[in-house]
Protein backbone atom coordinates (compact mmCIF):
# COMPACT_ATOMS: atom_id res chain seq x y z
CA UNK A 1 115.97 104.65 129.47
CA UNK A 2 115.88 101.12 130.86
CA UNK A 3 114.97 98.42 128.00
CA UNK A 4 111.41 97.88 129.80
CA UNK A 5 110.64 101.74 129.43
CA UNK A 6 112.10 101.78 125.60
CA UNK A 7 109.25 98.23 125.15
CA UNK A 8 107.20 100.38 127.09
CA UNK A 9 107.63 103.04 124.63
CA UNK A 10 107.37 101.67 121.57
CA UNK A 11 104.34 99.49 122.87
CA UNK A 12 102.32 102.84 122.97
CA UNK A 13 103.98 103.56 119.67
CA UNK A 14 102.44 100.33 117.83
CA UNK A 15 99.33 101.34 119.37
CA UNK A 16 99.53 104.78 118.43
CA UNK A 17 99.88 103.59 114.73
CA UNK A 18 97.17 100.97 114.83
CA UNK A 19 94.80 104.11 115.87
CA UNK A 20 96.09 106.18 112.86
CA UNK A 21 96.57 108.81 115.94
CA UNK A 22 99.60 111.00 114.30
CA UNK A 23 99.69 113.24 117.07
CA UNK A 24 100.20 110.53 119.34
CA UNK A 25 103.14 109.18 117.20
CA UNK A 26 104.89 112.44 116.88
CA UNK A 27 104.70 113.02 120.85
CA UNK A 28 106.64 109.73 121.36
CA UNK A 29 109.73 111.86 119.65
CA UNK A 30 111.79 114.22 121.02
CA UNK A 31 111.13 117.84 120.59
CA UNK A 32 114.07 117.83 117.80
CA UNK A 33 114.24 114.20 117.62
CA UNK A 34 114.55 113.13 113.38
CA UNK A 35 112.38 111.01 111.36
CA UNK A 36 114.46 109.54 108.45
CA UNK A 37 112.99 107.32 105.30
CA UNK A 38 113.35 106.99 101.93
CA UNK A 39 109.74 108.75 101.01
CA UNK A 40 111.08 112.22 102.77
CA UNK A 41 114.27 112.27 103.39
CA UNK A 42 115.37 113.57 106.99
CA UNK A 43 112.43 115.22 108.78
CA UNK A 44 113.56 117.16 111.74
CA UNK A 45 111.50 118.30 114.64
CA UNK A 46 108.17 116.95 116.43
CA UNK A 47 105.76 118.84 114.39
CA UNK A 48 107.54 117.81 111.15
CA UNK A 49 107.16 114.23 112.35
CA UNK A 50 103.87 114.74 112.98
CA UNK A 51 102.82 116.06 109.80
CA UNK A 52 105.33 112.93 108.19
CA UNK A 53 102.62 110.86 109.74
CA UNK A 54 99.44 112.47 108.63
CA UNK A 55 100.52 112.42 105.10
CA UNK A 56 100.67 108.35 105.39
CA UNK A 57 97.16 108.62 106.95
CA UNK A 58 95.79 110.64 104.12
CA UNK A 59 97.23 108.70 101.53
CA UNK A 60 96.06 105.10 102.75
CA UNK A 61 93.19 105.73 105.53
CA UNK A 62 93.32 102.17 106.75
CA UNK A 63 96.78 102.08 106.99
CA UNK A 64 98.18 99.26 109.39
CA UNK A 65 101.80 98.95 110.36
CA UNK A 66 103.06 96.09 113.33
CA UNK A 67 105.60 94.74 113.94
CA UNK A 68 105.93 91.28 116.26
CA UNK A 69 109.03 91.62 118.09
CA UNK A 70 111.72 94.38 118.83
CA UNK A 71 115.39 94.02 119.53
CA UNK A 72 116.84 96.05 122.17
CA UNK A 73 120.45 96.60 122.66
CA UNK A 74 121.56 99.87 125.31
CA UNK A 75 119.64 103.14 123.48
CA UNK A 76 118.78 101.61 120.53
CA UNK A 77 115.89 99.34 119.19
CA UNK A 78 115.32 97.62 115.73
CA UNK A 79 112.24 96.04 114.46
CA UNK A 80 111.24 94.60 111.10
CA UNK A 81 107.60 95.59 109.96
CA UNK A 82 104.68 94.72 107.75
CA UNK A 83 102.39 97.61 106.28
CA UNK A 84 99.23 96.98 104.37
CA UNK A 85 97.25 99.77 103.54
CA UNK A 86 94.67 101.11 100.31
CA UNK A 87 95.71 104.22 98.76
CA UNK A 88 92.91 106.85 98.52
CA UNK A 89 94.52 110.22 99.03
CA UNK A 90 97.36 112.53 97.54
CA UNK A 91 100.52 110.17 97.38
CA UNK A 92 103.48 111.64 96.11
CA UNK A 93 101.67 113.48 93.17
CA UNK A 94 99.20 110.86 92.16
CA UNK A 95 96.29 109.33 93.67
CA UNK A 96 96.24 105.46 93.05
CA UNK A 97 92.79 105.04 94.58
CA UNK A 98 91.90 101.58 95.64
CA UNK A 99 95.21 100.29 95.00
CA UNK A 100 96.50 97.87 97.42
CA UNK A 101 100.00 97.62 98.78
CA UNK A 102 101.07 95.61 100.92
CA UNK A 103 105.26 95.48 101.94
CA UNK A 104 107.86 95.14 104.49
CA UNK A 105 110.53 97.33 106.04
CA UNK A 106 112.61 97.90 108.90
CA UNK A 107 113.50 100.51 111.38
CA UNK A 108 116.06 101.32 113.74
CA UNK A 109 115.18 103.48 116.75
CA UNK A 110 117.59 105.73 118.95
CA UNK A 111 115.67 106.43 121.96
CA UNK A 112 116.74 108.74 124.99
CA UNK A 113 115.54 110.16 128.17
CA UNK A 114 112.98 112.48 125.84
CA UNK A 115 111.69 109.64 123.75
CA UNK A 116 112.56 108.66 119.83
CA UNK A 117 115.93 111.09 118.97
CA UNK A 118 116.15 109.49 116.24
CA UNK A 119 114.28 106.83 113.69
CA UNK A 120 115.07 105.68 110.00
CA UNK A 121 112.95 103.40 107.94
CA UNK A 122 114.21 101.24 105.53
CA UNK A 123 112.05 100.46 102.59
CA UNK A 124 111.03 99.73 98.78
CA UNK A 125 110.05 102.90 98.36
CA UNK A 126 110.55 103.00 93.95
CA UNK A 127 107.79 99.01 94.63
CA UNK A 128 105.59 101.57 96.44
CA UNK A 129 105.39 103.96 94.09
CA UNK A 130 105.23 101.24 91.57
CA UNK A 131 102.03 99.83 93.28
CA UNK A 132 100.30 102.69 93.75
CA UNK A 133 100.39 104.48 90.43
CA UNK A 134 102.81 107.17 91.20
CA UNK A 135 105.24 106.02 89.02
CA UNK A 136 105.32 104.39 85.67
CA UNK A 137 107.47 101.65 84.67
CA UNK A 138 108.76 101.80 81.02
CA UNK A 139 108.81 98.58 79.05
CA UNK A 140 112.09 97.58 78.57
């Protein structure tokens, strides 16, 4: 893909996630593309993507991840973003209604003639859980 089809791309991806559309977000990948983070692991496979992103929309319903700028370089795109979002559903065992989390991450993007192959976030996941509930600090 040329670097104005891969902005292209992940233009209707930021869209995608601004309308909480997970079906949308998973078509962007490729059929076996992989979905990596530190919430799930490696997720391979379109509808295992897809159902990657429904369990964020669950969890925080007004979810809202951007990102301002991407860097291109040949296949391969990297972006730093900001989510804010108010957990209400099922997250990871607990449900930390009404908290508020707000954090930043990054993610690296191999894309190829069949869309995202491959994608891995980069994140505070252990703050996350933190904020929400889901896990307990002990005093030290």
């Amino acid at each position: 893909m040329t670097r104005s089809e891969i902005e292209a791309l992940l233009g209707r991806h930021k869209a995608a996630f601004l309308r909480r559309d997970a079906a949308a977000l998973a078509a962007d990948h490729a059929l076996e593309g992989t979905f990596e983070s530190p919430a799930h692991g490696v997720v391979r496979g379109r509808a295992a993507i897809q159902r990657v992103y429904e369990y964020w929309f669950q969890a925080f319903p007004d979810l809202v991840l951007t990102w301002p700028d991407v860097a291109v370089d040949g296949d391969r795109a990297t972006l730093f973003w900001s989510f804010d979002g108010t957990a209400q559903g099922p997250f990871f065992g607990i449900v930390g209604a009404g908290a508020r989390v707000s954090m930043i991450g990054a993610a690296d993007y191999r894309i190829g003639p069949d869309g995202i192959v491959s994608v891995r976030h980069v994140f505070d996941f252990s703050g996350m859980l933190l904020r929400t509930g889901a896990l307990k600090a002990r005093p030290s």
